[in-house]
C-alpha atoms as a PDB file:
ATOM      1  CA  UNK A   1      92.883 117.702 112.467  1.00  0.00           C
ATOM      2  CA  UNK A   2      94.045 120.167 110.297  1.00  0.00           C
ATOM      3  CA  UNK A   3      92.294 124.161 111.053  1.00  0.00           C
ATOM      4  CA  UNK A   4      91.052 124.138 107.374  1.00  0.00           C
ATOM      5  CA  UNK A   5      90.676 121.530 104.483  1.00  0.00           C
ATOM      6  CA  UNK A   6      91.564 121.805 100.916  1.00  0.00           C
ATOM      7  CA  UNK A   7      89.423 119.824  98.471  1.00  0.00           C
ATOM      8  CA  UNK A   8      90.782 118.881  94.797  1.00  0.00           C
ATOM      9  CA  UNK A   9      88.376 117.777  91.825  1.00  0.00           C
ATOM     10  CA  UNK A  10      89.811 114.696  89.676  1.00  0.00           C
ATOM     11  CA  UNK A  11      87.917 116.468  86.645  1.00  0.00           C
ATOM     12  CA  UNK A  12      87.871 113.249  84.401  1.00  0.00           C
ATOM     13  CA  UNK A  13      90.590 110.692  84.850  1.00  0.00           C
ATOM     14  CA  UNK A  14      92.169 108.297  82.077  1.00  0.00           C
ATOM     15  CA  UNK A  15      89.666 105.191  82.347  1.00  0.00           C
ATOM     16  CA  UNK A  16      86.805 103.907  80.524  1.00  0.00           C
ATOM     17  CA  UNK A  17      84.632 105.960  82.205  1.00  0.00           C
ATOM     18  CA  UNK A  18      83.230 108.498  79.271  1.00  0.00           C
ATOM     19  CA  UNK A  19      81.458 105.749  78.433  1.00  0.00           C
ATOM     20  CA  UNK A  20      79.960 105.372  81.387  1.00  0.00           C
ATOM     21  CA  UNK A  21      78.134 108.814  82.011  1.00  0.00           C
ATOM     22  CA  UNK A  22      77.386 111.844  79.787  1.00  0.00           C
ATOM     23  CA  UNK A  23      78.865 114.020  82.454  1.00  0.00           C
ATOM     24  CA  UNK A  24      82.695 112.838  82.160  1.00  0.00           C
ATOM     25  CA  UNK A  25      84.358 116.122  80.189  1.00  0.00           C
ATOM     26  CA  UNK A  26      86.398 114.594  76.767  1.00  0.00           C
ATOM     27  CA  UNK A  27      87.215 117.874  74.922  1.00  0.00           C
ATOM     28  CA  UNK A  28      89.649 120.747  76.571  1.00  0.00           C
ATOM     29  CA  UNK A  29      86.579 122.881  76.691  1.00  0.00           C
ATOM     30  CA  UNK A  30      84.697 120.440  78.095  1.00  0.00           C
ATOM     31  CA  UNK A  31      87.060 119.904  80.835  1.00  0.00           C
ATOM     32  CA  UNK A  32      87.586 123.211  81.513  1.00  0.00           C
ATOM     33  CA  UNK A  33      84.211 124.353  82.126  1.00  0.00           C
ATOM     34  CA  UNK A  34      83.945 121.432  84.541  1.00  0.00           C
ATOM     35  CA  UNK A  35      86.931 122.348  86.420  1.00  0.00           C
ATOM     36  CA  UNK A  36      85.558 126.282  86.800  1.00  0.00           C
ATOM     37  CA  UNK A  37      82.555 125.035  88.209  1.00  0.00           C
ATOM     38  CA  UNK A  38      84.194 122.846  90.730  1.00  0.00           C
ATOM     39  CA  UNK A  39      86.168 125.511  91.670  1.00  0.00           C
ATOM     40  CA  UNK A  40      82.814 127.827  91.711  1.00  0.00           C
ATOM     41  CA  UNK A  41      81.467 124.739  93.984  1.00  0.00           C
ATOM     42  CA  UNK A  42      84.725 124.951  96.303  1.00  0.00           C
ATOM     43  CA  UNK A  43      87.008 123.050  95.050  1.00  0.00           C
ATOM     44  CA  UNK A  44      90.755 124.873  95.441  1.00  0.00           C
ATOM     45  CA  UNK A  45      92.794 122.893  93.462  1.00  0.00           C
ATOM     46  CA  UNK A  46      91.398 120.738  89.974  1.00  0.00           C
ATOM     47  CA  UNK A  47      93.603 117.528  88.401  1.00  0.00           C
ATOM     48  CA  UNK A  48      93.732 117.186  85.067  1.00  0.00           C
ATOM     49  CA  UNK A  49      93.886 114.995  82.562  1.00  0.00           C
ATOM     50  CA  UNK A  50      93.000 115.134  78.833  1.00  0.00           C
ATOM     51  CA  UNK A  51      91.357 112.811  76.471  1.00  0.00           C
ATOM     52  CA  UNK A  52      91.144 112.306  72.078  1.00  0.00           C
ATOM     53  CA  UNK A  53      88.363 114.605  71.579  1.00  0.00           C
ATOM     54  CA  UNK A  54      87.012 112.632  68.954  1.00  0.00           C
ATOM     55  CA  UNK A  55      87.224 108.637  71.090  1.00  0.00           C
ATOM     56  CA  UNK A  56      87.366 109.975  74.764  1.00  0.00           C
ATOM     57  CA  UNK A  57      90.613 107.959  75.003  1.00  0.00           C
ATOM     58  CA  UNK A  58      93.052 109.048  77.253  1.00  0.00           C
ATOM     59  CA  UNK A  59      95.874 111.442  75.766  1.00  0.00           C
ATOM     60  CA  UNK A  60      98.768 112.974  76.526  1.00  0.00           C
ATOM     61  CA  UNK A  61      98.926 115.947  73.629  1.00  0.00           C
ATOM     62  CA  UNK A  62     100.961 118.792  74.892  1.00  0.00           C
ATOM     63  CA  UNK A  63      98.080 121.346  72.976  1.00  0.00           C
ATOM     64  CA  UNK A  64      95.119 119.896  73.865  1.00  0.00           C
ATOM     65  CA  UNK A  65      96.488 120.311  77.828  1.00  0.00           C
ATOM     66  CA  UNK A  66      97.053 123.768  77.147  1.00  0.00           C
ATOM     67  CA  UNK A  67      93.937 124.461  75.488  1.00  0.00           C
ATOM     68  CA  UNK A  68      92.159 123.535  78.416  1.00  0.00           C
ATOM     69  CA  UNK A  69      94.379 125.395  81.355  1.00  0.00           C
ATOM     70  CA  UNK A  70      94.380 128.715  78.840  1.00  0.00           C
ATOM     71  CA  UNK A  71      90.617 128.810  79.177  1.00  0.00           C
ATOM     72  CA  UNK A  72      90.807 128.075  83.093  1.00  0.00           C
ATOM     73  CA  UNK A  73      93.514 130.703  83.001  1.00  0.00           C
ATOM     74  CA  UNK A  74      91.520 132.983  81.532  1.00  0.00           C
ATOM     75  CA  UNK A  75      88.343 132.890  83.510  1.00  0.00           C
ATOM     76  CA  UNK A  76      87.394 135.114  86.118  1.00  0.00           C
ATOM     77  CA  UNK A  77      87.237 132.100  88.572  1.00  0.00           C
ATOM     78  CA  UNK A  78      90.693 131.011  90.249  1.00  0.00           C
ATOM     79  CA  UNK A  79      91.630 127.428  91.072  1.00  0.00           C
ATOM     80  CA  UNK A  80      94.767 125.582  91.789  1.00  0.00           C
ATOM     81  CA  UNK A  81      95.670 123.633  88.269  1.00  0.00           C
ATOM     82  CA  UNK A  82      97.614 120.221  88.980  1.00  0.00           C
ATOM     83  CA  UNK A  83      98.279 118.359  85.197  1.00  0.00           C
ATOM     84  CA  UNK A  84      98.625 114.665  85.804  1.00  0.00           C
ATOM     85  CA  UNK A  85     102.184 113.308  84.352  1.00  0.00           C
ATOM     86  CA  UNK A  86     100.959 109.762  85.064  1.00  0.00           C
ATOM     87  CA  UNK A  87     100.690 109.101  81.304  1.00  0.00           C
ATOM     88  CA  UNK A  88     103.070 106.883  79.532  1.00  0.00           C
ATOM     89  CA  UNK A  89     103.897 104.731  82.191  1.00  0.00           C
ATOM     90  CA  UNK A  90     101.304 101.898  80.298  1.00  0.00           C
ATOM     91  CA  UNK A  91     102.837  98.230  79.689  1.00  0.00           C
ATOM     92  CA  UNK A  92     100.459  95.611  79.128  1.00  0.00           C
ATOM     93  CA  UNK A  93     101.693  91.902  77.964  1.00  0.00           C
ATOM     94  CA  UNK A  94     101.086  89.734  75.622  1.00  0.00           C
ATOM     95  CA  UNK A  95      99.616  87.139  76.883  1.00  0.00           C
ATOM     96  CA  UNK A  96     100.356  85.147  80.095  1.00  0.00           C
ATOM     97  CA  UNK A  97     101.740  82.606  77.926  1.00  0.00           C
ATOM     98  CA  UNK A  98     103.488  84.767  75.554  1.00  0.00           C
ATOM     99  CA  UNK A  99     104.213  88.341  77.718  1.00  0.00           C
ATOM    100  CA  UNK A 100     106.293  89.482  74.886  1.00  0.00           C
ATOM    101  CA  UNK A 101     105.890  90.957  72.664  1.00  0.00           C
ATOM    102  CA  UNK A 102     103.638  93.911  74.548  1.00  0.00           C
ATOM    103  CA  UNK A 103      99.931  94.382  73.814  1.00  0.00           C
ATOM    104  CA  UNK A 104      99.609  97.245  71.412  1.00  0.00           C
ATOM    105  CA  UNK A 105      96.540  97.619  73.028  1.00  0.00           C
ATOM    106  CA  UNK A 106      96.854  99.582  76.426  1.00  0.00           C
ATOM    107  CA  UNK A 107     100.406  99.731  76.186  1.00  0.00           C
ATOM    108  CA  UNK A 108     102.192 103.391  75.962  1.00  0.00           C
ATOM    109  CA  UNK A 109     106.103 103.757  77.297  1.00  0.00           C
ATOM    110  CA  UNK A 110     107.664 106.952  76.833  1.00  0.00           C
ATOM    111  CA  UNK A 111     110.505 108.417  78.401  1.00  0.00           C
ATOM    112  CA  UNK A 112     110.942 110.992  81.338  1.00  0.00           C
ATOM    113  CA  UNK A 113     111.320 113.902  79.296  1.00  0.00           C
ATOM    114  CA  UNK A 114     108.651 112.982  76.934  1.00  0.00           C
ATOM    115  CA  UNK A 115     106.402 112.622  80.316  1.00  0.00           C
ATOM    116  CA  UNK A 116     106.446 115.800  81.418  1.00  0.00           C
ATOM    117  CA  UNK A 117     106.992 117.017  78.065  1.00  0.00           C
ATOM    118  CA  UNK A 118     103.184 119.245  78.485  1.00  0.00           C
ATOM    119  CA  UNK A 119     104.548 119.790  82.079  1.00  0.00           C
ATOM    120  CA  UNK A 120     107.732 122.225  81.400  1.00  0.00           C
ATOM    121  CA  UNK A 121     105.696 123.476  78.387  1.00  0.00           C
ATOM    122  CA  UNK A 122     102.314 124.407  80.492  1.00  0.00           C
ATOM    123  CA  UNK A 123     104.100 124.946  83.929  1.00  0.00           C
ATOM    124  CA  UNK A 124     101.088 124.299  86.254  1.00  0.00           C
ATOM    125  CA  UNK A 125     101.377 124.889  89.640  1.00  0.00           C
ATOM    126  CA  UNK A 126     101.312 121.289  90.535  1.00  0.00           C
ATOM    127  CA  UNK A 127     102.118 118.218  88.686  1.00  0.00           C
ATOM    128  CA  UNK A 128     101.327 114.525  89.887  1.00  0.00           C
ATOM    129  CA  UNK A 129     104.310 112.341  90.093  1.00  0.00           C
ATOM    130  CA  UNK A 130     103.129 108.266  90.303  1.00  0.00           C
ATOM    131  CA  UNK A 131     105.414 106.901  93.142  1.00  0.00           C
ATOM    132  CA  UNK A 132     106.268 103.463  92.053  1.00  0.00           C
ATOM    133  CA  UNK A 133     105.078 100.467  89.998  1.00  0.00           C
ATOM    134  CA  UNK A 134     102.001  98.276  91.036  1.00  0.00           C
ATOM    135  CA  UNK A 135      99.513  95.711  89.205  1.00  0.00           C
ATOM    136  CA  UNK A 136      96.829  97.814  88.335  1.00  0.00           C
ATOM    137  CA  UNK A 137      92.839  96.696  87.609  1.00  0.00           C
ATOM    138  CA  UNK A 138      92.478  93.586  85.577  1.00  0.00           C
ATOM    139  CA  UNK A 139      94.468  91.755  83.130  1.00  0.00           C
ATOM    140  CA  UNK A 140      98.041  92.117  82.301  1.00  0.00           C
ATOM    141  CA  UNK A 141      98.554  95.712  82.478  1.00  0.00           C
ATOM    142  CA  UNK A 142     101.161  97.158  84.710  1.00  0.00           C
ATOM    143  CA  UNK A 143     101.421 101.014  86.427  1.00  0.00           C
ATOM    144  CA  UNK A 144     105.276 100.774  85.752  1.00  0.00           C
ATOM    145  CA  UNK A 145     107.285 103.867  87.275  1.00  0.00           C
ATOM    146  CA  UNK A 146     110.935 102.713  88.062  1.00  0.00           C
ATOM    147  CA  UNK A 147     112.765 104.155  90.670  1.00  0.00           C
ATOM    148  CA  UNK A 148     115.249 105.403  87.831  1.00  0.00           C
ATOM    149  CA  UNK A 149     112.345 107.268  85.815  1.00  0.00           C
ATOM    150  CA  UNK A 150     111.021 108.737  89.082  1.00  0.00           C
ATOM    151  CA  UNK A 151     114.165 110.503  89.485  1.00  0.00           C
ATOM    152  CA  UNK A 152     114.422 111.671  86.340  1.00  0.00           C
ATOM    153  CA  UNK A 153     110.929 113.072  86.172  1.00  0.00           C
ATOM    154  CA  UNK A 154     111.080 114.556  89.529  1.00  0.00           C
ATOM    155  CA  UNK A 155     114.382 116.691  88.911  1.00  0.00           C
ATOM    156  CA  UNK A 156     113.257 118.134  85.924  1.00  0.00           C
ATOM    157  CA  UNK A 157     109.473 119.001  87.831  1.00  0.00           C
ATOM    158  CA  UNK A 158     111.765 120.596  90.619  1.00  0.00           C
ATOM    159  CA  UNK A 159     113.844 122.374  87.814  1.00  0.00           C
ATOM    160  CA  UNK A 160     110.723 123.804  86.562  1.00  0.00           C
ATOM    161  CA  UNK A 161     109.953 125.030  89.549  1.00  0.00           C
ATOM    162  CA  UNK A 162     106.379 122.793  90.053  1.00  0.00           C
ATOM    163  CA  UNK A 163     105.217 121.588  92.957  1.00  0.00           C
ATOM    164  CA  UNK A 164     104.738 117.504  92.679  1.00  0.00           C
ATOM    165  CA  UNK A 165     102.030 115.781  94.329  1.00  0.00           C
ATOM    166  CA  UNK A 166     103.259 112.511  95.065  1.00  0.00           C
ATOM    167  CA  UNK A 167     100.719 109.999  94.231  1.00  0.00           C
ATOM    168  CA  UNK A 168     101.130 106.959  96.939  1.00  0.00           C
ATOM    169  CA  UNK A 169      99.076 103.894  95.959  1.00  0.00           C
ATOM    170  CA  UNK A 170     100.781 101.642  98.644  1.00  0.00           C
ATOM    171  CA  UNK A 171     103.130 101.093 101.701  1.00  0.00           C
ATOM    172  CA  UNK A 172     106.213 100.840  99.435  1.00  0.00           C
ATOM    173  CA  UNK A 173     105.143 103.863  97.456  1.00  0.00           C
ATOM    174  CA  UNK A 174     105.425 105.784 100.417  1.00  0.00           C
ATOM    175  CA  UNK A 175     109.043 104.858 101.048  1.00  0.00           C
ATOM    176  CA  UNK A 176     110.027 105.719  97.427  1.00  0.00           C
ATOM    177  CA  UNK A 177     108.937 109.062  98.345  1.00  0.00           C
ATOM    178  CA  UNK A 178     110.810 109.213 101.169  1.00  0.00           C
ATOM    179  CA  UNK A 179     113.839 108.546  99.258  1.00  0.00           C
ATOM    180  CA  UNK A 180     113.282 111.078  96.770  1.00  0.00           C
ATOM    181  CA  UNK A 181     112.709 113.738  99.573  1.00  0.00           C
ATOM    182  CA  UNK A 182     116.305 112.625 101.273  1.00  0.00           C
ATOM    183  CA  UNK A 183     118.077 112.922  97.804  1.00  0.00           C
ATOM    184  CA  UNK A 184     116.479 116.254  97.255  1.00  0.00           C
ATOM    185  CA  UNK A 185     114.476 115.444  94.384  1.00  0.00           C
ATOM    186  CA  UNK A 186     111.429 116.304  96.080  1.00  0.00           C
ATOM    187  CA  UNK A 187     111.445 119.666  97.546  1.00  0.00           C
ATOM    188  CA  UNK A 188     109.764 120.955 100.920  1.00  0.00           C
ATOM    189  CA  UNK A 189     106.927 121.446 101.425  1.00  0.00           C
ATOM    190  CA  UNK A 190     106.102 118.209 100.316  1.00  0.00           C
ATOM    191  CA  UNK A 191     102.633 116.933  98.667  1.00  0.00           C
ATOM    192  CA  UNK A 192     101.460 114.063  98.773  1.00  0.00           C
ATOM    193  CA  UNK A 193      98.112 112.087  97.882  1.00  0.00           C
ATOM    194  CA  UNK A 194      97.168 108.711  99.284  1.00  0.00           C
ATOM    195  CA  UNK A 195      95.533 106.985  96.608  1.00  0.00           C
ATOM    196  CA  UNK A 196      93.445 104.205  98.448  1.00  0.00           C
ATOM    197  CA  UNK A 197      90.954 101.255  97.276  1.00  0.00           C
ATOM    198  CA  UNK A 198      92.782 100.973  93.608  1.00  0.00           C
ATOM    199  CA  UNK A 199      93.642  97.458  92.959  1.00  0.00           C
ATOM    200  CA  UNK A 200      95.803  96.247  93.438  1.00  0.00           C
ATOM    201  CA  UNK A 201      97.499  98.857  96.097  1.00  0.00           C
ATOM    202  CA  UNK A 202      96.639  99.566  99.510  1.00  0.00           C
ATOM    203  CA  UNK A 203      93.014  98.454 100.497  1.00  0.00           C
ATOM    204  CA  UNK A 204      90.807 101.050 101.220  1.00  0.00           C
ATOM    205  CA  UNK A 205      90.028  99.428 104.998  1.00  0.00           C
ATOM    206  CA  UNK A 206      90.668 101.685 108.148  1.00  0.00           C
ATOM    207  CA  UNK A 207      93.668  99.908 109.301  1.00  0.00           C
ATOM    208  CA  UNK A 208      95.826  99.990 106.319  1.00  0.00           C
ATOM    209  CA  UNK A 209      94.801 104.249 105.720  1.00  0.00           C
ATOM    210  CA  UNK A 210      96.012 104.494 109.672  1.00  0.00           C
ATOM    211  CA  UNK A 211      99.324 102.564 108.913  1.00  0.00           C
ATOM    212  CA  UNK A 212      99.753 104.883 105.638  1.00  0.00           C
ATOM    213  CA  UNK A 213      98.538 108.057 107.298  1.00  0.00           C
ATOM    214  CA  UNK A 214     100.855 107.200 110.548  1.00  0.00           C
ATOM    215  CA  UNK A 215     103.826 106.816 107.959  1.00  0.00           C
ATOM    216  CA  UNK A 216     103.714 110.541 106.717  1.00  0.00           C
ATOM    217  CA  UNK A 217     105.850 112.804 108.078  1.00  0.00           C
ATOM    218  CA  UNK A 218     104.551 115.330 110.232  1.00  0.00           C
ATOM    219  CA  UNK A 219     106.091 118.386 107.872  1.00  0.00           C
ATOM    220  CA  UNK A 220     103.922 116.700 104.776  1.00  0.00           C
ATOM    221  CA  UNK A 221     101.227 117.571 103.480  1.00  0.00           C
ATOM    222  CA  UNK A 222      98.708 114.932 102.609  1.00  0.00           C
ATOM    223  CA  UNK A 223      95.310 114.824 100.511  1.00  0.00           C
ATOM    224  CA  UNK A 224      93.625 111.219 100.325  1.00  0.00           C
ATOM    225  CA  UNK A 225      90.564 109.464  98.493  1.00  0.00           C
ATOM    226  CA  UNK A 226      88.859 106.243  98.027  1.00  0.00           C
ATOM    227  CA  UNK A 227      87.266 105.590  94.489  1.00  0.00           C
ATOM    228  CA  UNK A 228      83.677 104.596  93.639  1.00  0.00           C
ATOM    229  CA  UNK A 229      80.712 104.133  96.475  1.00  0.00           C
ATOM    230  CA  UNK A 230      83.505 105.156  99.235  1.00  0.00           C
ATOM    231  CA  UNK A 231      84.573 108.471  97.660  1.00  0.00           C
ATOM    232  CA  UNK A 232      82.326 110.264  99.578  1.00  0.00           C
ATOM    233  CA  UNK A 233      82.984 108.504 102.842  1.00  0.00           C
ATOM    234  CA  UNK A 234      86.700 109.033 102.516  1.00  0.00           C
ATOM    235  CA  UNK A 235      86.107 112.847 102.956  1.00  0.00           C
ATOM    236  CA  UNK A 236      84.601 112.842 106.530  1.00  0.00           C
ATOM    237  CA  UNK A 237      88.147 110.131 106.885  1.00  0.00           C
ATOM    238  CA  UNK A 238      90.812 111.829 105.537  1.00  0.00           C
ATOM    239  CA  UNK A 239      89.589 114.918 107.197  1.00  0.00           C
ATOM    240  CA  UNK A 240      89.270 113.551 110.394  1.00  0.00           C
ATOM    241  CA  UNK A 241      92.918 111.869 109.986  1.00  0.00           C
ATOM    242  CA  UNK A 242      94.783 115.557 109.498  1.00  0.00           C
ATOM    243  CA  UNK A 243      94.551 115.975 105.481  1.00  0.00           C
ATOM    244  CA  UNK A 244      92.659 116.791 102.536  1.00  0.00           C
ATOM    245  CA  UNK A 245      89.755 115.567 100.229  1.00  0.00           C
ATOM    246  CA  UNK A 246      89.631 114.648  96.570  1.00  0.00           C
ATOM    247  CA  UNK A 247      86.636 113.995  94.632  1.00  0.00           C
ATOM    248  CA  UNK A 248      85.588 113.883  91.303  1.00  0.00           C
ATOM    249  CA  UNK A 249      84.513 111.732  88.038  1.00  0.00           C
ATOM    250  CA  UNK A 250      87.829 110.171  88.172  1.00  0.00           C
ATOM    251  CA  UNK A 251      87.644 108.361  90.806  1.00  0.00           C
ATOM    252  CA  UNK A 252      83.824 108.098  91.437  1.00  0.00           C
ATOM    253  CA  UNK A 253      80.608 108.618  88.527  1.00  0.00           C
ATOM    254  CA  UNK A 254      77.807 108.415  91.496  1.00  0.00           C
ATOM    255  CA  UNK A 255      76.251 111.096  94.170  1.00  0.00           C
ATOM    256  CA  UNK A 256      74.281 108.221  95.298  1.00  0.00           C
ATOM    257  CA  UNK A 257      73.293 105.049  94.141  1.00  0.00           C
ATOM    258  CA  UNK A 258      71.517 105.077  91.160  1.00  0.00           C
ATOM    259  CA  UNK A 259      72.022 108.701  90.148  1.00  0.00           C
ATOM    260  CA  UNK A 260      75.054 109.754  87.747  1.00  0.00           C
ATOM    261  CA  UNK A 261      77.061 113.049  89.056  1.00  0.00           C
ATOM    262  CA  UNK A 262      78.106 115.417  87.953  1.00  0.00           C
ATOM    263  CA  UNK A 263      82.287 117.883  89.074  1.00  0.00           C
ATOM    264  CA  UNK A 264      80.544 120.289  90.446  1.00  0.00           C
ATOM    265  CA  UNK A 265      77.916 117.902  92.568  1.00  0.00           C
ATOM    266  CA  UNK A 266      80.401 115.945  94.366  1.00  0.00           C
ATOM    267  CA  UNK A 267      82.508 118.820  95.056  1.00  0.00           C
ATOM    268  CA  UNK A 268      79.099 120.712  96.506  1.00  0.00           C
ATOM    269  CA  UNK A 269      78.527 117.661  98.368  1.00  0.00           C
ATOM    270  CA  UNK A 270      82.292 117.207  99.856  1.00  0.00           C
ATOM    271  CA  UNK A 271      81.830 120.735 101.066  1.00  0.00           C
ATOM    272  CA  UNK A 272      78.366 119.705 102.548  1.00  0.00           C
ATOM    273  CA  UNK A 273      80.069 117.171 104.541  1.00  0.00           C
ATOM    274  CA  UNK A 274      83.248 119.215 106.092  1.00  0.00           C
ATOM    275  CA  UNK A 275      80.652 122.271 106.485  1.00  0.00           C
ATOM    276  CA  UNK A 276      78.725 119.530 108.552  1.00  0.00           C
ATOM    277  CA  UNK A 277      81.731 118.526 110.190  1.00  0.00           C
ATOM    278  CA  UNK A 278      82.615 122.210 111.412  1.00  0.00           C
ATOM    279  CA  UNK A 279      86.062 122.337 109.147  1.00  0.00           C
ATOM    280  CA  UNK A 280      86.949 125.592 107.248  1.00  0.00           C
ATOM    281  CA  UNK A 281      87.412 125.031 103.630  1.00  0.00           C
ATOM    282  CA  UNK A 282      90.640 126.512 102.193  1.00  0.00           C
ATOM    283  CA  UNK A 283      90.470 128.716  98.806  1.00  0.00           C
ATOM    284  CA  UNK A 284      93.831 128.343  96.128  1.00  0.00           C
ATOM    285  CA  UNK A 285      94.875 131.415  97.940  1.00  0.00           C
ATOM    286  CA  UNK A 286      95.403 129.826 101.155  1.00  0.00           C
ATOM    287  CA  UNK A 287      96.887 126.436  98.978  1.00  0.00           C
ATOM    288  CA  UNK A 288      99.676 128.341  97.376  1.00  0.00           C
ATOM    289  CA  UNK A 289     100.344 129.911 100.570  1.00  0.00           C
ATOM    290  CA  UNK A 290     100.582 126.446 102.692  1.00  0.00           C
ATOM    291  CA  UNK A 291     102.642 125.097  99.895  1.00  0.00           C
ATOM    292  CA  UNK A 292     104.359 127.633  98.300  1.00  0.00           C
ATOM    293  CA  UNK A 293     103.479 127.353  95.152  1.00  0.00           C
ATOM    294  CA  UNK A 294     104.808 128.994  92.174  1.00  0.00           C
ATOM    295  CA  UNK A 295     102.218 131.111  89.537  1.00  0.00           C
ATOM    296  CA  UNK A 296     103.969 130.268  86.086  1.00  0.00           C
ATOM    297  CA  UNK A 297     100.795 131.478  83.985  1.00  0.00           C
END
């Protein structure tokens, strides 16, 4: 078990969750004010995505990214800021009878350069880098990240001198990271996040975390989560296992059954539990340090 334990906020996610609860952030402000206060409730690091201000549909606008990290920037409170660059990797069919052409609806391709596009403009410290293609929820839609794109992305992350977390959703995921790490794509120290419970990737059950956690190199770094009812339960776990916690209305809208929470809350109550547990929680300070991270901003 690791001497101290970073925890990361997932601030508000691209789902259909704004719909959900009044306390998902949609604007840049909005989401910036969220991710100061789970960094005021001890988070170290906050993950970002941003949303149409207007809809709370999910975005990828270069400006309304930097809006948000110029007011985190510029607050007295420091955090970690990791931008997702899991947008435009959307392809939904047709139909299962007709696939093509794609859905117009849910669908949104772009290419690698155009991915990290807000990225190289923005230069967080770290950037989230999808590590392969899976089924993803329901319907036709597909997580699509060849190993070609991957490559592509990740050089010019590395060239920008941002530190990629590499998001694993399953066994083979973990193996494309590998690869990228061999071909020096992936620089050490290397990041990554085991994203567990998301269908349809790795199930969130004890024995497949094990066989992903025994998988990691002992040099890596790891965070991991579970999403909804077994967020919470996954901190205690992927403490316990040697890594680090997320939580956050991305992955989770509940403190408990029944009552809606809010950044801030879970992160308060992820500390709770390692505090509990006797584990030191790490500040960005310590973060950079551990993974050398670059300060761009």
């Amino acid at each position: 078990m690791s001497e101290s334990v970073f925890i990361t906020c997932a601030v508000t996610g691209s789902g259909d969750t704004a719909s959900k609860s009044e306390h998902v952030p949609v604007t840049p402000q909005q989401i910036a004010a969220d991710s100061i206060a789970a960094a005021q409730a001890g988070a170290a690091i906050v993950h970002l995505h941003v949303r149409d201000p207007e809809t709370g549909a999910p975005a990828r606008a270069t400006e309304l990214y930097a809006e948000a990290v110029e007011i985190i920037r510029a607050s007295d409170t420091d955090v970690v800021v990791n931008l997702t660059s899991g947008m435009g990797g959307d392809l939904t069919l047709g139909s299962v009878e007709a696939p093509l052409p794609l859905s117009d609806i849910g669908t949104d391709m772009a290419g690698a350069t155009e991915r990290v596009e807000h990225v190289l403009a923005i230069k967080p410290e770290i950037t989230t880098l999808d590590c392969g293609s899976m089924n993803f929820g329901h319907g036709d839609y597909v997580m699509t990240n060849t190993p070609a794109m991957l490559a592509a992305m990740g050089e010019q992350i590395r060239d920008a001198g941002v530190r990629p977390e590499i998001e694993v959703f399953d066994t083979g995921h973990l193996w494309q990271a590998k690869s990228l790490v061999k071909a020096g794509i992936i620089e050490d120290p290397v990041m990554i996040q085991l994203c567990m419970g998301i269908p349809w990737g790795a199930p969130n059950d004890l024995n497949t975390f094990m066989a992903m956690r025994n998988n990691i190199p002992d040099d890596w770094t790891f965070s991991a989560f579970s999403i909804g009812a077994d967020q919470l339960k996954y901190v205690a776990l992927a403490a316990l296992a040697g890594g680090n916690v997320r939580v956050g209305l991305e992955d989770n809208l509940y403190l408990q059954r029944g009552q809606l929470a809010t950044n801030a809350e879970l992160v308060e109550r992820a500390a709770h539990i390692l505090k509990g547990m006797n584990i030191e929680i790490a500040g960005p300070d310590e973060v950079r340090s551990r993974l050398k991270l670059q300060r761009h901003g």
